[in-house]
C-alpha atoms as a PDB file:
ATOM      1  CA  UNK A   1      42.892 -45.335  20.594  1.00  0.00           C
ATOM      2  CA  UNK A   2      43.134 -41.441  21.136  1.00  0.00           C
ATOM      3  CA  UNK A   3      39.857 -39.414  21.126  1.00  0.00           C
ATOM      4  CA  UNK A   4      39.200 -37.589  18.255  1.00  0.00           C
ATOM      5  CA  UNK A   5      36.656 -34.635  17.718  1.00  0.00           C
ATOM      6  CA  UNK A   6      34.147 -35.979  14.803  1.00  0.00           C
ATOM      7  CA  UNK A   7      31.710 -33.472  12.909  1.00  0.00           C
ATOM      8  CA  UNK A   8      28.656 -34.863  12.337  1.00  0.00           C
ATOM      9  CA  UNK A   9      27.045 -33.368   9.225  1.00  0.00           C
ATOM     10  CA  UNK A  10      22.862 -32.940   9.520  1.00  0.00           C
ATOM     11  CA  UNK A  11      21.630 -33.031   5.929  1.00  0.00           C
ATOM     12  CA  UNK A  12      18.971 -31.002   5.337  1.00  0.00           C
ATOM     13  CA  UNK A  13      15.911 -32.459   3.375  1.00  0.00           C
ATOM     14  CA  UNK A  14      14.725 -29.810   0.794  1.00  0.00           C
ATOM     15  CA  UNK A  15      11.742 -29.942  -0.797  1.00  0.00           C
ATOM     16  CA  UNK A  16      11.552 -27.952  -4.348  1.00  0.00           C
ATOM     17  CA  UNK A  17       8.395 -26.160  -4.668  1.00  0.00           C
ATOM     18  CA  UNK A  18       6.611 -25.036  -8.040  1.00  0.00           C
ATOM     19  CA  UNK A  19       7.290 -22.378 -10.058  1.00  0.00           C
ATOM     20  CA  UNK A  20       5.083 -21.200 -12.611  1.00  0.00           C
ATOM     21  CA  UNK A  21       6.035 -19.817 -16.526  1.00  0.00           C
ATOM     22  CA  UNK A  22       5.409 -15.821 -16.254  1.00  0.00           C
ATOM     23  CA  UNK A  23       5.842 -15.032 -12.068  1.00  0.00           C
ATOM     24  CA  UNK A  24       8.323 -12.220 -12.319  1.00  0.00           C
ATOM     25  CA  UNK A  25      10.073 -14.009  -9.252  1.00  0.00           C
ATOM     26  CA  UNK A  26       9.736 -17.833  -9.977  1.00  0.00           C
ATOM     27  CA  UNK A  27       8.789 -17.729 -13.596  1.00  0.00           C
ATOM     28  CA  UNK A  28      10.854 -19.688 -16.004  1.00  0.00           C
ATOM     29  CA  UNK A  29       9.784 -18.498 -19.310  1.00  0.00           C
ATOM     30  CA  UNK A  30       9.600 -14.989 -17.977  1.00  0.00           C
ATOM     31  CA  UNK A  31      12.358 -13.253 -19.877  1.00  0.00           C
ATOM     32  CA  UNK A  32      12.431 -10.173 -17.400  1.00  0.00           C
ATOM     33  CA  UNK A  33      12.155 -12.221 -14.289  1.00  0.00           C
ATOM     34  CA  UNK A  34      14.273 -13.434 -11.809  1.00  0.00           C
ATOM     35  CA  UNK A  35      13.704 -17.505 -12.320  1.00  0.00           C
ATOM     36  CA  UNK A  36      14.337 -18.332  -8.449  1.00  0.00           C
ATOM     37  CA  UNK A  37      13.593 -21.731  -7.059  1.00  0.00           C
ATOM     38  CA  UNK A  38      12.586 -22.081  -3.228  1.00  0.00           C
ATOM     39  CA  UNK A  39      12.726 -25.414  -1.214  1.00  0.00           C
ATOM     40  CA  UNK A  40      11.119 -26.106   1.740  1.00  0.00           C
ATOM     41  CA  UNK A  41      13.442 -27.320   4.600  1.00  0.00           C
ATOM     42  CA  UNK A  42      10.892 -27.142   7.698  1.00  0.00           C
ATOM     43  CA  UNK A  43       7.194 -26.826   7.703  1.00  0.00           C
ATOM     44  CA  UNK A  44       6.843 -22.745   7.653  1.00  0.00           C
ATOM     45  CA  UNK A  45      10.171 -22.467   6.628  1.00  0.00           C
ATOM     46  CA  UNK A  46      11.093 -21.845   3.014  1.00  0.00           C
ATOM     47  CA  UNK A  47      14.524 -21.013   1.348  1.00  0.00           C
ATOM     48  CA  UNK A  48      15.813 -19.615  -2.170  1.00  0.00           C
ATOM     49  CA  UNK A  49      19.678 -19.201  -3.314  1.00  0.00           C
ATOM     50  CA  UNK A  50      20.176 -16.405  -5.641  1.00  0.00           C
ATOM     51  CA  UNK A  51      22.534 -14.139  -7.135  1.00  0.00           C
ATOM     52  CA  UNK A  52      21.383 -11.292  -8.910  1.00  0.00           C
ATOM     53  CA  UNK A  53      22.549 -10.249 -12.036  1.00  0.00           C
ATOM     54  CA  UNK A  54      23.750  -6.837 -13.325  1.00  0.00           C
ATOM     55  CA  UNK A  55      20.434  -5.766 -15.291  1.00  0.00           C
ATOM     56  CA  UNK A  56      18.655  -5.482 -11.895  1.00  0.00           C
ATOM     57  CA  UNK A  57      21.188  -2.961 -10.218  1.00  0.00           C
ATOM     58  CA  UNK A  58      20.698   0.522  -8.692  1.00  0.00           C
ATOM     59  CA  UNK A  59      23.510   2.081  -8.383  1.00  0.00           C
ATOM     60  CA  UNK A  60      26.755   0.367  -9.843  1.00  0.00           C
ATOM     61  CA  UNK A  61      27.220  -3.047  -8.444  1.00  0.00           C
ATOM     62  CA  UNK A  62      24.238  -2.687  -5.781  1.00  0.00           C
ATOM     63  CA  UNK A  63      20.634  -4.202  -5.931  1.00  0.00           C
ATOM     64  CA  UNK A  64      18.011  -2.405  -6.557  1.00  0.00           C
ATOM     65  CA  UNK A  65      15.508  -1.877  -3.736  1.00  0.00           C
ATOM     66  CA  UNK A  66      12.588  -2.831  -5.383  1.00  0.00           C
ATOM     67  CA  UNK A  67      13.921  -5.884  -6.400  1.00  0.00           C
ATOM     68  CA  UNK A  68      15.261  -6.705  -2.755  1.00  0.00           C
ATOM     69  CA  UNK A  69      11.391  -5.982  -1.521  1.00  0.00           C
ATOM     70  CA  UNK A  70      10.075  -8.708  -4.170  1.00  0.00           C
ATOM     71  CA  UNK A  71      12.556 -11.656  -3.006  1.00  0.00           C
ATOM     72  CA  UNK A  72      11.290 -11.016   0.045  1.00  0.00           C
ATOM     73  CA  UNK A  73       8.045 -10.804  -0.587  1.00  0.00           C
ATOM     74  CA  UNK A  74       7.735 -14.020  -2.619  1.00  0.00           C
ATOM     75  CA  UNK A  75       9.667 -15.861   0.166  1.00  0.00           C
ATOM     76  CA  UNK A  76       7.197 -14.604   2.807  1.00  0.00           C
ATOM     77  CA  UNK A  77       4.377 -16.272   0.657  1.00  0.00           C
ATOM     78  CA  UNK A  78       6.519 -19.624  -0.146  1.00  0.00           C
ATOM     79  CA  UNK A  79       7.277 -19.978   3.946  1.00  0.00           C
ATOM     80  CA  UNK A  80       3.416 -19.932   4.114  1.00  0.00           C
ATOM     81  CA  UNK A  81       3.265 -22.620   0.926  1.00  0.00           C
ATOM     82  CA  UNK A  82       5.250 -25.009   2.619  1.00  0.00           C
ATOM     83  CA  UNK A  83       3.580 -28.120   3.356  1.00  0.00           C
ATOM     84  CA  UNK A  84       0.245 -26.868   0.751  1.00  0.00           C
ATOM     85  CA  UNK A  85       2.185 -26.030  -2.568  1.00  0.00           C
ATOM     86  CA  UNK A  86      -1.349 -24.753  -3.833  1.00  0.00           C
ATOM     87  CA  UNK A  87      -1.991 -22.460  -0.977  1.00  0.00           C
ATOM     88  CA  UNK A  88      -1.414 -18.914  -2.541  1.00  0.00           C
ATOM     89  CA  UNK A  89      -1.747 -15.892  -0.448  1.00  0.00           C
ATOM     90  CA  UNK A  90      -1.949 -12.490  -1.359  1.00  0.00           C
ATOM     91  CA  UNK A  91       0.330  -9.836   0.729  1.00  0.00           C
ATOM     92  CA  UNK A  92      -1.846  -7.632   2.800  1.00  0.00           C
ATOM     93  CA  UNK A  93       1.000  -5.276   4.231  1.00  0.00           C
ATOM     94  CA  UNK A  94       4.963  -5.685   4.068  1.00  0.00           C
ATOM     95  CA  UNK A  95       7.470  -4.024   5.603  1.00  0.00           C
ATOM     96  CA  UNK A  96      11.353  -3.975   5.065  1.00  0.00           C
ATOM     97  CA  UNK A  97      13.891  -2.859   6.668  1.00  0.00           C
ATOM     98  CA  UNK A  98      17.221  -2.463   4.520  1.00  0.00           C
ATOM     99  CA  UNK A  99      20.181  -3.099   6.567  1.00  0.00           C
ATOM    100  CA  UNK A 100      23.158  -3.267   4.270  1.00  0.00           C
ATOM    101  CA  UNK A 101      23.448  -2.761   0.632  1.00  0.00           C
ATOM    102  CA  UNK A 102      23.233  -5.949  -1.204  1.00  0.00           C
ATOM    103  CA  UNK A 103      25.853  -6.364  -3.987  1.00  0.00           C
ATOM    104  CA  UNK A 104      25.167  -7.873  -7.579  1.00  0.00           C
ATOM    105  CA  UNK A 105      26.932 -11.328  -8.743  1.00  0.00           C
ATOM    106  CA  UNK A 106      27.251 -13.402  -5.074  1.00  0.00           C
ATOM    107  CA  UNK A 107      25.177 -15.663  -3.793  1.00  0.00           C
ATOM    108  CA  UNK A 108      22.172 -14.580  -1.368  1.00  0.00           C
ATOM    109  CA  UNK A 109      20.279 -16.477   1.034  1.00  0.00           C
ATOM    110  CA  UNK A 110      16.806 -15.912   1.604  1.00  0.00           C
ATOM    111  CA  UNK A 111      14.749 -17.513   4.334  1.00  0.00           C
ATOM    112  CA  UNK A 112      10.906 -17.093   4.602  1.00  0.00           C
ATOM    113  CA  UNK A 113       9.678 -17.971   8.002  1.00  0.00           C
ATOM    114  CA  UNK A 114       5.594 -18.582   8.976  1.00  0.00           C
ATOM    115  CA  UNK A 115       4.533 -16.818  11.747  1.00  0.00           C
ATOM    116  CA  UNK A 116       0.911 -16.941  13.734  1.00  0.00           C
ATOM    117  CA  UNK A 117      -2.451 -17.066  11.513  1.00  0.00           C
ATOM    118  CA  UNK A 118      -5.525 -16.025  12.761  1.00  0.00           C
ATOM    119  CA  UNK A 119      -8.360 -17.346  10.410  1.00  0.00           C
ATOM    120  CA  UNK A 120      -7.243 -16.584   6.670  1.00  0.00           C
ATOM    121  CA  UNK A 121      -4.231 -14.096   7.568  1.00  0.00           C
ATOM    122  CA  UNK A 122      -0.864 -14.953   8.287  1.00  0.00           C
ATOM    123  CA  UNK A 123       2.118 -13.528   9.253  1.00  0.00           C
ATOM    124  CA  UNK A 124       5.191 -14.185   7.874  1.00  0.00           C
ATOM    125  CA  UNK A 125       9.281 -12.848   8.171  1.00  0.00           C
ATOM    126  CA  UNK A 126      11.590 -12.803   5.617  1.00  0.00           C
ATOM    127  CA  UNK A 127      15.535 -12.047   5.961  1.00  0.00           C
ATOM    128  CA  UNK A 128      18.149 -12.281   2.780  1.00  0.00           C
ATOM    129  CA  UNK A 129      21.834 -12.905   4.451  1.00  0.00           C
ATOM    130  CA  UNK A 130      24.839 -11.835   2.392  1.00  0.00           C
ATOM    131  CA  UNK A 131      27.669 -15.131   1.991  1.00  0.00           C
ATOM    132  CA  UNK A 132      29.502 -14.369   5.338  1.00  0.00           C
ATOM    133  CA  UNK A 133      25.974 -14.406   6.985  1.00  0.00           C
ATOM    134  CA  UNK A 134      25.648 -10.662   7.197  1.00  0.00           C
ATOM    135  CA  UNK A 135      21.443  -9.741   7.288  1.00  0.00           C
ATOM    136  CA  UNK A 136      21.169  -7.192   4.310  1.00  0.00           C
ATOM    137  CA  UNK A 137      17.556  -6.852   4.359  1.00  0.00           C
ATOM    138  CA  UNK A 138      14.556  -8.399   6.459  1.00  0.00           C
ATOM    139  CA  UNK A 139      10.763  -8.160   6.210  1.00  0.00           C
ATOM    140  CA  UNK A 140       7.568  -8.370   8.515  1.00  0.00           C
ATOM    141  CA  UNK A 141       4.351  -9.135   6.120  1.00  0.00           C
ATOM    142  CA  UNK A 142       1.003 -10.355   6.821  1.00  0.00           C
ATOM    143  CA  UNK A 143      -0.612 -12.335   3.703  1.00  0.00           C
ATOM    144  CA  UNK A 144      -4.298 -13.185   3.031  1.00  0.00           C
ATOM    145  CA  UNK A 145      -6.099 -16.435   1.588  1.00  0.00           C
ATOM    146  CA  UNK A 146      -5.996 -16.270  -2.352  1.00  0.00           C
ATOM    147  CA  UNK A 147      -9.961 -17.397  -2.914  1.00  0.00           C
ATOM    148  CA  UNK A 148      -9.896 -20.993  -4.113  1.00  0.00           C
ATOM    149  CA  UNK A 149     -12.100 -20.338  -7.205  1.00  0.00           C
ATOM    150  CA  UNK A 150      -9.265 -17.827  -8.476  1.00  0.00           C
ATOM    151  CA  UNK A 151      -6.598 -21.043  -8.150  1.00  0.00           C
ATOM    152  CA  UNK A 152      -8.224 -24.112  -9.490  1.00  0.00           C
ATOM    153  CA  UNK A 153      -6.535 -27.083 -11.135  1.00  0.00           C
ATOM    154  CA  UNK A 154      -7.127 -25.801 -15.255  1.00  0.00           C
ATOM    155  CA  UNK A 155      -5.683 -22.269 -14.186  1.00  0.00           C
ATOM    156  CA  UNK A 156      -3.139 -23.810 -12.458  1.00  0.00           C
ATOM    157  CA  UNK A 157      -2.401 -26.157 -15.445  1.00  0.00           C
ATOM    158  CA  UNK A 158      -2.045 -23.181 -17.637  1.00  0.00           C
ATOM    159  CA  UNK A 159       0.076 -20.866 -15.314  1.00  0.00           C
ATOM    160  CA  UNK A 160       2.660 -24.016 -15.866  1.00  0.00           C
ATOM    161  CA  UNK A 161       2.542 -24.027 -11.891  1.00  0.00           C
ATOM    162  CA  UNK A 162       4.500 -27.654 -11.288  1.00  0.00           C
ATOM    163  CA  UNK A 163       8.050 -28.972  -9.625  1.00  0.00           C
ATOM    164  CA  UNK A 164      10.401 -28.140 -12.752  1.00  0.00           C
ATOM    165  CA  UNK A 165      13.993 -30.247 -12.786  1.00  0.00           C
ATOM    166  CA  UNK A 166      16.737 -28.048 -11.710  1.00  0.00           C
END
């Protein structure tokens, strides 16, 4: 029998996390938003496919900054939310770094990663990769403890914060 080369295919376990009704990132019955869905694959590590549409472009055909910053941003906070899915942080500082322009109408990859905490702050990285794997935009941010009173269970209820089907 000859030798042959076998792939072996690692599937990776994601775990959906919630989204709430109004988020302007994750918010399903937000009519401006974005309606992403992150899953956790790792502990710390947190990932959302996305494709933007037209209405949030720049210039022609290219994503608009701002809305570049606030994928990242939400992924930094959902690579801190894996594991705790009611464990909201607040960003203290961000930074991004835009490395290539990032077209409208193909899928993007965004991966939040959890960094060191010290007490209630945590840092965090972001990077969204183009299809061909191409890094079109990364981000540093350290994010603060949301005070548990501000996040109970009713509030929580009526944010619609829960695992939706996809």
């Amino acid at each position: 029998m000859a030798n042959q080369d076998q792939e072996k295919t690692v599937e990776t376990i994601k775990i959906k996390q919630p989204n709430s009704r109004h988020c302007f990132i994750c918010g399903i019955e937000n009519p401006c938003g974005l309606k992403m869905s992150f899953y956790e694959v790792e502990p710390g590590h947190a990932v959302a496919e996305y494709t933007v549409s037209e209405r949030y472009q720049s210039y022609p055909g290219i994503v608009h900054g701002g809305i570049v910053a606030a994928m990242l941003d939400e992924t930094l906070g959902r690579a801190a939310m894996a594991g705790d899915h009611n464990r909201f942080m607040v960003t203290a500082k961000v930074e991004v770094r835009y490395r290539k322009p990032v077209p409208v109408g193909i899928p993007l990859q965004i991966h939040g990663r959890l960094g060191r905490q010290r007490g209630k702050l945590i840092f965090a990285s972001a990077e969204l990769r183009l299809p061909d794997g191409t890094l079109a935009a990364e981000a540093e941010g350290l994010l603060a403890d949301l005070p548990d009173q501000i996040a109970d269970q009713e509030q929580l209820e009526k944010l619609g914060w829960k695992v939706y089907p996809d």
